[in-house]
Protein backbone atom coordinates (compact mmCIF):
# COMPACT_ATOMS: atom_id res chain seq x y z
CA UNK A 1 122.49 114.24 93.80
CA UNK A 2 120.95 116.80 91.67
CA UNK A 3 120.22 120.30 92.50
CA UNK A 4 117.48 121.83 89.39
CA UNK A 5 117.45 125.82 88.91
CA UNK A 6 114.39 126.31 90.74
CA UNK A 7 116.47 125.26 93.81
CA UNK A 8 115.14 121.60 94.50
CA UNK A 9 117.26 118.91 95.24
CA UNK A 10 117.21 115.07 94.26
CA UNK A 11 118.53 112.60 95.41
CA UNK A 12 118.70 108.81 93.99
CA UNK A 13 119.70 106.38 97.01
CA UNK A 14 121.70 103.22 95.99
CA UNK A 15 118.45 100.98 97.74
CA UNK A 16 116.68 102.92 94.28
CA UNK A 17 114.94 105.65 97.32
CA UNK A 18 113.84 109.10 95.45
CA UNK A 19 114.10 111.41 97.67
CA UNK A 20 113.49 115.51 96.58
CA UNK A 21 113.69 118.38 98.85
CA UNK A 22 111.58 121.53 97.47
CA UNK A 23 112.89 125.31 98.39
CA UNK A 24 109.76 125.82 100.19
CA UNK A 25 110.33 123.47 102.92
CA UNK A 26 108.22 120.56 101.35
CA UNK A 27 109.80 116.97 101.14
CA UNK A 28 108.93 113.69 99.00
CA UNK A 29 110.25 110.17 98.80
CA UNK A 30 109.47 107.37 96.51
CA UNK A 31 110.41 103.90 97.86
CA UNK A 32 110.99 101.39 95.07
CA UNK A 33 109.05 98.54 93.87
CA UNK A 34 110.54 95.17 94.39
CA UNK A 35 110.55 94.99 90.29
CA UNK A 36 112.91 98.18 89.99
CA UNK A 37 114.99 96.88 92.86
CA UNK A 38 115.56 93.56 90.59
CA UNK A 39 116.14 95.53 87.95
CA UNK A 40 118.84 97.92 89.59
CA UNK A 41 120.36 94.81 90.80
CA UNK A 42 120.72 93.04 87.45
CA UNK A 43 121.90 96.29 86.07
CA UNK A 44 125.06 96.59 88.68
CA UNK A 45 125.89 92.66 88.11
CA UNK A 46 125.85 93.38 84.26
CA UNK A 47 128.13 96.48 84.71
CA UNK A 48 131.75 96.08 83.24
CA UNK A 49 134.57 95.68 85.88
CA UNK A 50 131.75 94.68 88.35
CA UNK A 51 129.99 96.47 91.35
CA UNK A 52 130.75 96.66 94.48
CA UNK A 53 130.22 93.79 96.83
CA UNK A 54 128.74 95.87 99.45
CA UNK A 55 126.29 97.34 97.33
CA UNK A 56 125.00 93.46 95.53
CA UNK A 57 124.80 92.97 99.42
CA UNK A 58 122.52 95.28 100.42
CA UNK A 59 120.33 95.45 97.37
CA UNK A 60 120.18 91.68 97.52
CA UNK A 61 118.98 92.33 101.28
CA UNK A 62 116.65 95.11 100.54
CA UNK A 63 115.23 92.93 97.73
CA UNK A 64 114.91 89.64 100.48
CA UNK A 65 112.68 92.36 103.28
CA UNK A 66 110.54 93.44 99.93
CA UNK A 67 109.42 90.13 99.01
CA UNK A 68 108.50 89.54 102.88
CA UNK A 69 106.36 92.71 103.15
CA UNK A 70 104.50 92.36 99.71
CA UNK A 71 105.41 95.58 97.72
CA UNK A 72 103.05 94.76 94.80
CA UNK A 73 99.36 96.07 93.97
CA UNK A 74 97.45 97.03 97.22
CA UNK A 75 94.83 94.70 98.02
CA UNK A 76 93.18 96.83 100.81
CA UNK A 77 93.06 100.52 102.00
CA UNK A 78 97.12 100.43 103.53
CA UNK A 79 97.84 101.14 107.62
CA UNK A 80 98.81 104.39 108.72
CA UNK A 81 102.05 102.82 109.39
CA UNK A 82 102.70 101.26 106.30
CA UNK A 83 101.49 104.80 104.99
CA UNK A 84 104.39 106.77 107.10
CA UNK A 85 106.93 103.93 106.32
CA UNK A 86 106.34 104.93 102.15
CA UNK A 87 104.17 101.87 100.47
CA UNK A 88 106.40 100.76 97.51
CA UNK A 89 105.96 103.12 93.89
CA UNK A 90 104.34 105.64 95.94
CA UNK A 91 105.32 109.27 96.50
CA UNK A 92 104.95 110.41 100.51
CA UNK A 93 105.09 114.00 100.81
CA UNK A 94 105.43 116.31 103.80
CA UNK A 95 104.66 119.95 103.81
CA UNK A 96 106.51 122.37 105.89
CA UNK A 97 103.62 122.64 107.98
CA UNK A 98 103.54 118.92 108.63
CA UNK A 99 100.96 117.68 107.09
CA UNK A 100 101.97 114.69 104.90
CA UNK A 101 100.08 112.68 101.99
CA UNK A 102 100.84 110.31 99.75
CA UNK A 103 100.67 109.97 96.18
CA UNK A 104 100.33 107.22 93.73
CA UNK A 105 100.99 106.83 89.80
């Protein structure tokens, strides 16, 4: 967790969620892509002394879901659902009033 000087706060979840929390009220989270998921996971295995076994678990189980639900290039205008769930590599953000958006790179 990181807290910046204007007051936001960011957070890096071990399943590779960004999550930041703005002064104001407004929120954003970035699910990974199945790529950066592989990725995180190959970086904990190469780690010297080893990771812990919970955490190969759940990436490896995070990483299993992602491959069922397609997390690479959209192919058609996404659900609201899948919107409110957070597509994969895109940012959702909610304002304090409650409206929420998404954002992609």
């Amino acid at each position: 967790r990181t807290v910046t000087p204007d007051g936001r706060v960011c957070r890096r979840l071990l399943s590779g969620r960004t999550e930041v929390y703005h002064p104001d009220g407004t929120a954003a989270w970035r699910n990974p892509t199945a790529t950066e998921l592989q990725a995180s996971l190959d970086e904990l295995r190469a780690r010297p002394g080893g990771a812990a076994a919970h955490a190969l678990e759940l990436l490896g189980r995070i990483i299993t879901a992602y491959a069922g639900r397609g997390s690479g290039p959209l192919a058609a205008p996404p659900s609201e659902k899948a919107k409110a769930e957070g597509i994969p590599g895109h940012w959702v953000v909610v304002c304090p009033d409650g409206r929420m958006y998404g954002r992609a790179p």
